[in-house]
N, C-alpha and C. Protein backbone atom coordinates (compact mmCIF):
# COMPACT_ATOMS: atom_id res chain seq x y z
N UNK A 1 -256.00 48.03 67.98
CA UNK A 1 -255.93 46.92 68.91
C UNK A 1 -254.93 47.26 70.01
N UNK A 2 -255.45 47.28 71.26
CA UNK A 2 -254.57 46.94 72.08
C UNK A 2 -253.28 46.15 72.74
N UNK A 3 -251.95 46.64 72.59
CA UNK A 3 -250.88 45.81 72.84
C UNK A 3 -251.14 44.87 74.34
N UNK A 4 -250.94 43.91 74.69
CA UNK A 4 -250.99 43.52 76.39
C UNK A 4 -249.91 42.80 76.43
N UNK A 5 -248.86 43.28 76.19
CA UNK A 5 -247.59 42.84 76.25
C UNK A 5 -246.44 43.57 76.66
N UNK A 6 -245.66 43.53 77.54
CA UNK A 6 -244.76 44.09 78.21
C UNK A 6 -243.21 43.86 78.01
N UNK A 7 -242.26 44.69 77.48
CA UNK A 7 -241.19 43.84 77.39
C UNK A 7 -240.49 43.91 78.85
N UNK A 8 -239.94 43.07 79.44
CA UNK A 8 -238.59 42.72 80.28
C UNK A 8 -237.73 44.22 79.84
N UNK A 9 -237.54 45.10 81.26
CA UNK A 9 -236.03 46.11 80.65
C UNK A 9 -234.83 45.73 81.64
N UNK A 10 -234.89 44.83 83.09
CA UNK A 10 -234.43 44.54 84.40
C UNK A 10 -232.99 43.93 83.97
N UNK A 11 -231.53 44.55 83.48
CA UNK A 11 -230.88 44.11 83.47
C UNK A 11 -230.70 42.51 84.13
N UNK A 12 -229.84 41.76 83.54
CA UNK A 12 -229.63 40.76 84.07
C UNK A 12 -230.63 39.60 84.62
N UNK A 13 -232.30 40.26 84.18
CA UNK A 13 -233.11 39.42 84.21
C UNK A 13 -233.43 38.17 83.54
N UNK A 14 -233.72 36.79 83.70
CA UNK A 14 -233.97 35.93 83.09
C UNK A 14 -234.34 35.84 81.44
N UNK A 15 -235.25 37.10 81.73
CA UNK A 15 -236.51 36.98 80.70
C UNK A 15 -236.20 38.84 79.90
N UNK A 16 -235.19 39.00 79.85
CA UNK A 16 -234.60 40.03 79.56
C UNK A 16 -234.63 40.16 78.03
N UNK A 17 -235.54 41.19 77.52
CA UNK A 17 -235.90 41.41 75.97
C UNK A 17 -236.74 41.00 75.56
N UNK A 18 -237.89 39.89 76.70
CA UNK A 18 -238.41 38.80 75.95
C UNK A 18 -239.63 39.73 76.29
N UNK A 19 -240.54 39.34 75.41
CA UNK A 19 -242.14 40.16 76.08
C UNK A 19 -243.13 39.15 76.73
N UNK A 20 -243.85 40.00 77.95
CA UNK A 20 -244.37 38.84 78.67
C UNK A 20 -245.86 39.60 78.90
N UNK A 21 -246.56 38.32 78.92
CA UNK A 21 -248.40 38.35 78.84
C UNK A 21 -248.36 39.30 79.92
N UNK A 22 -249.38 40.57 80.62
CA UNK A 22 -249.17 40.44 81.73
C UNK A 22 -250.58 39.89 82.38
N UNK A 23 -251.43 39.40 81.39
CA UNK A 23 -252.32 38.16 81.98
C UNK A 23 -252.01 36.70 82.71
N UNK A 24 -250.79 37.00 81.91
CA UNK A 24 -250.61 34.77 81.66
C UNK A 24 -250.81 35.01 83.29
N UNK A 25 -250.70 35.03 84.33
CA UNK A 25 -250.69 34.51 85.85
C UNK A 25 -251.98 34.17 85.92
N UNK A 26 -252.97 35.43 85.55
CA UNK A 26 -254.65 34.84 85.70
C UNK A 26 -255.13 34.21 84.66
N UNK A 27 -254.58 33.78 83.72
CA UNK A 27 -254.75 33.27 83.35
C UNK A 27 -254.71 31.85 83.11
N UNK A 28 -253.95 31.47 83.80
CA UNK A 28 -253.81 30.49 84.59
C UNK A 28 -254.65 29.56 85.36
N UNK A 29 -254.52 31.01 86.39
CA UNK A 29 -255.49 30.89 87.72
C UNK A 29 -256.98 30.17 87.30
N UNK A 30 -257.71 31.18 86.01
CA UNK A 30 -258.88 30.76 85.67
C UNK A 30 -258.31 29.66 84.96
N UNK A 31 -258.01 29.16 83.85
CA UNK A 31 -257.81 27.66 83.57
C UNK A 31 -257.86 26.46 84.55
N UNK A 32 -257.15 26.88 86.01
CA UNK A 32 -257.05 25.88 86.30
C UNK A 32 -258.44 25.23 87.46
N UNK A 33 -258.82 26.94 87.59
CA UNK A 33 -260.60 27.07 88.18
C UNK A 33 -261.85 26.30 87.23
N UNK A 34 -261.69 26.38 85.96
CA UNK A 34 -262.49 25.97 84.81
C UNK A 34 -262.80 24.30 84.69
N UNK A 35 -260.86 24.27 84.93
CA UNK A 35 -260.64 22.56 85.06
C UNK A 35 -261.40 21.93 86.62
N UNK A 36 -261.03 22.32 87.75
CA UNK A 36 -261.19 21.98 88.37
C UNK A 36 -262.78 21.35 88.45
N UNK A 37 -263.79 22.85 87.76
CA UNK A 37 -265.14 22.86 88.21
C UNK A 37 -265.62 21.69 87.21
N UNK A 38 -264.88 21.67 85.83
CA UNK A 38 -265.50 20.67 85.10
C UNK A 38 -265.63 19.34 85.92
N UNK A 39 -264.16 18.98 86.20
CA UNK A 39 -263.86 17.61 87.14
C UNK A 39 -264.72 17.52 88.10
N UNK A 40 -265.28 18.86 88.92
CA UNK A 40 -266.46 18.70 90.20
C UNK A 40 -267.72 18.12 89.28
N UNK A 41 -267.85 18.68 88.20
CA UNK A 41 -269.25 18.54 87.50
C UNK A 41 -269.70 17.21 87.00
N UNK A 42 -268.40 16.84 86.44
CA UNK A 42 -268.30 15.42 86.08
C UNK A 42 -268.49 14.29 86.85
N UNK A 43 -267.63 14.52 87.99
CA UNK A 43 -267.64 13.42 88.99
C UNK A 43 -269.14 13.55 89.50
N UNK A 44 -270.33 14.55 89.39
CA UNK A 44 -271.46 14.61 90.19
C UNK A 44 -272.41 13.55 89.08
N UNK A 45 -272.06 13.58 88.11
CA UNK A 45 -272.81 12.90 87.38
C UNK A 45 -272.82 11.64 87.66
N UNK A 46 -271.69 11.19 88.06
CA UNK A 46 -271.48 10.00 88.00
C UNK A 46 -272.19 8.92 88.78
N UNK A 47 -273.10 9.10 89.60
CA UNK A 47 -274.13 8.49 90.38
C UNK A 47 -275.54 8.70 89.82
N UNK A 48 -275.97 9.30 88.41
CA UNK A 48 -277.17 9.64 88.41
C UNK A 48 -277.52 8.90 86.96
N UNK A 49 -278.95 8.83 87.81
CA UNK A 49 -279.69 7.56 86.38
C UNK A 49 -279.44 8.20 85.11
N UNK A 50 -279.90 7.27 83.65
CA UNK A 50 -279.61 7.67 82.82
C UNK A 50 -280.86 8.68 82.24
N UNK A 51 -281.86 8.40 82.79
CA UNK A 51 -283.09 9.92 82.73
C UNK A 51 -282.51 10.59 83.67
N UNK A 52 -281.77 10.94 84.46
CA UNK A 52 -281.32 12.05 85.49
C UNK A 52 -280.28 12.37 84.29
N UNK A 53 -279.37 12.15 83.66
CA UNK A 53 -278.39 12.78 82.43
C UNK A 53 -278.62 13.13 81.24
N UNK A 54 -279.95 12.01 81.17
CA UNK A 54 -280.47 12.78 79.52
C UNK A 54 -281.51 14.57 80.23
N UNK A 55 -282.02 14.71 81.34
CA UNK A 55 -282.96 15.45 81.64
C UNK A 55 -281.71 16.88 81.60
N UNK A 56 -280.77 16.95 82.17
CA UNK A 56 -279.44 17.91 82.73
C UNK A 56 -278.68 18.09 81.45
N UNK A 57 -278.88 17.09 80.11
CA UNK A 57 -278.52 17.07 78.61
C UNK A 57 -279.28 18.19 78.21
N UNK A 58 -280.69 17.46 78.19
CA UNK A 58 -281.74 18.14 77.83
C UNK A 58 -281.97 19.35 77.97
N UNK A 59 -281.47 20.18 79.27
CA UNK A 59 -281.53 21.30 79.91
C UNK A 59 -280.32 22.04 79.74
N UNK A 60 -279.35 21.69 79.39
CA UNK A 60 -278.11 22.41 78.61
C UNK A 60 -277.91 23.21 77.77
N UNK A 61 -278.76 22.05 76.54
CA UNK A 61 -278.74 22.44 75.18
C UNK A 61 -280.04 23.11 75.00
N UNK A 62 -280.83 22.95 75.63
CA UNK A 62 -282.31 24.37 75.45
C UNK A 62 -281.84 25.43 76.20
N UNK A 63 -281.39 25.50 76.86
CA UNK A 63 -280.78 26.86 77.70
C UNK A 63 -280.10 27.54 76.65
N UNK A 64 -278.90 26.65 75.76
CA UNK A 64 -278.07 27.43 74.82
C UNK A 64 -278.98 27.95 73.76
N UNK A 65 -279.99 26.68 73.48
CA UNK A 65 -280.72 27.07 72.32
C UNK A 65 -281.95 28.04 72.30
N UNK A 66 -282.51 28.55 73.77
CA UNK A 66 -283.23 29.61 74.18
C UNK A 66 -282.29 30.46 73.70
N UNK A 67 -280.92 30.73 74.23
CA UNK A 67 -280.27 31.58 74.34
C UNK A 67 -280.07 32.01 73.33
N UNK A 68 -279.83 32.03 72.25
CA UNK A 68 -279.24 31.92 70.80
C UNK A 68 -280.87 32.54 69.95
N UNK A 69 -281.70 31.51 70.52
CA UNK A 69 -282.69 32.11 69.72
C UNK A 69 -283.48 33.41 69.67
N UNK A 70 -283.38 34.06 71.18
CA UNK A 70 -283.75 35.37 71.45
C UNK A 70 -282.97 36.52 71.90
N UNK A 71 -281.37 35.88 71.44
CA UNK A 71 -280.39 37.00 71.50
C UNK A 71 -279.62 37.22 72.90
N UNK A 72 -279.75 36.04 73.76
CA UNK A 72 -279.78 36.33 74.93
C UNK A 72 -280.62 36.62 76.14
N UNK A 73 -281.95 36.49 75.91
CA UNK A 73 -282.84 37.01 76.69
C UNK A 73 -282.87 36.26 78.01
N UNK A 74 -283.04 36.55 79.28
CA UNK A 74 -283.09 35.57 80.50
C UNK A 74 -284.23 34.71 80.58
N UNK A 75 -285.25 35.40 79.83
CA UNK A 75 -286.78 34.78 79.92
C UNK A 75 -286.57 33.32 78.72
N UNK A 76 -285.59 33.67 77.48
CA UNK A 76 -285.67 32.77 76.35
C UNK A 76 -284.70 32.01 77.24
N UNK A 77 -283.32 31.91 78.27
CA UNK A 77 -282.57 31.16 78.56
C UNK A 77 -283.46 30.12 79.20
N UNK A 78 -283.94 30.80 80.13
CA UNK A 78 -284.71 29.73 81.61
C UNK A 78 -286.03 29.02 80.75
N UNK A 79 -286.65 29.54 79.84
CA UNK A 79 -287.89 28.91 78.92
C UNK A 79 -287.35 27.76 78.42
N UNK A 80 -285.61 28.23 77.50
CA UNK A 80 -285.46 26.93 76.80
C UNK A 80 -284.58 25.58 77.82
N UNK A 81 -283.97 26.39 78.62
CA UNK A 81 -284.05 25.22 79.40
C UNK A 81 -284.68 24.37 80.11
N UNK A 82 -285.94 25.14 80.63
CA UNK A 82 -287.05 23.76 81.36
C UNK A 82 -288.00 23.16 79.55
N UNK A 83 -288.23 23.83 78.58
CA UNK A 83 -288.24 22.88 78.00
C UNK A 83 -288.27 21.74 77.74
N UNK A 84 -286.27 22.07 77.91
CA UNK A 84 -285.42 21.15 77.16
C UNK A 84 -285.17 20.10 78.47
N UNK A 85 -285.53 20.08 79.85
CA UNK A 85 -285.55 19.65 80.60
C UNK A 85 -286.12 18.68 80.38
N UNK A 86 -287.56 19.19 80.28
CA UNK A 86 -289.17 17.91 80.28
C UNK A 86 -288.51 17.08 78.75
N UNK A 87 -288.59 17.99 77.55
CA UNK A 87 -287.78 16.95 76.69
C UNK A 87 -286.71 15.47 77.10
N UNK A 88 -285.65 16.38 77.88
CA UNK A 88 -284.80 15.33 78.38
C UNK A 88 -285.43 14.08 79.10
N UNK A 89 -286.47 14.31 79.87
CA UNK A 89 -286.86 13.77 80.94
C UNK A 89 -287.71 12.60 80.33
N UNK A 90 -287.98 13.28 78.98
CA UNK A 90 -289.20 12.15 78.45
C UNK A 90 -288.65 10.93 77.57
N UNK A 91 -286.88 11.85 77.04
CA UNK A 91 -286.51 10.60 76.23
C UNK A 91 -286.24 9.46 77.28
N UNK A 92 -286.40 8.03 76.60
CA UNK A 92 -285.90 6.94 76.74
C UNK A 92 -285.17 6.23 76.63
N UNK A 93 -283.93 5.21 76.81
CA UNK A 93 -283.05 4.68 76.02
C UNK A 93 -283.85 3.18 75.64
C-alpha cells in the first residue's frame, strides 16, 4: 500500500512532526463541488410534478440497475435507464 502522507520537517513550523494528507486541499475542493452540485440538483427538482420525480426516480435507479447488471456496460446503463424512465413515468400516486 501506498503511504500519501508527508511529515512536516520546516523547523518552527506550525504543523511540525505532524503528518499531513497531501490530498486534503483537493479534497476539499471536490467535497465542496459534490455539495454544491447536489444543492443545484435538488433545488431543480423543486418545481417539477410528482410524475416528473417519480420518472428522474425511475431513471436513476435503472441506470444503476442496468449498470450492475451487465457489469457496466453503456448499452445496459442507457437501456436500464429509459426503462426505468417509462416505469417511472407510468407509476401513479
Amino acid at each position: 500500500m501506498i503511504d500519501m502522507t508527508v511529515a512536516a520537517t520546516l523547523p518552527g513550523s506550525p504543523v511540525e512532526g505532524k503528518k499531513l494528507n497531501r490530498f486534503n486541499a483537493m479534497q476539499k475542493y471536490v467535497l465542496s463541488a459534490v455539495v454544491a452540485a447536489m444543492l443545484l440538483g435538488l433545488g431543480a427538482c423543486s418545481g417539477m410534478s410528482t410524475q416528473d420525480k417519480n420518472t428522474a426516480i425511475g431513471a436513476g435507479v435503472g441506470a444503476v440497475g442496468g449498470a450492475v447488471l451487465t457489469d457496466g456496460s453503456t448499452l445496459g446503463t442507457v437501456g436500464g435507464a429509459a426503462v426505468g424512465g417509462i416505469i417511472g413515468h407510468e407509476i401513479e400516486d
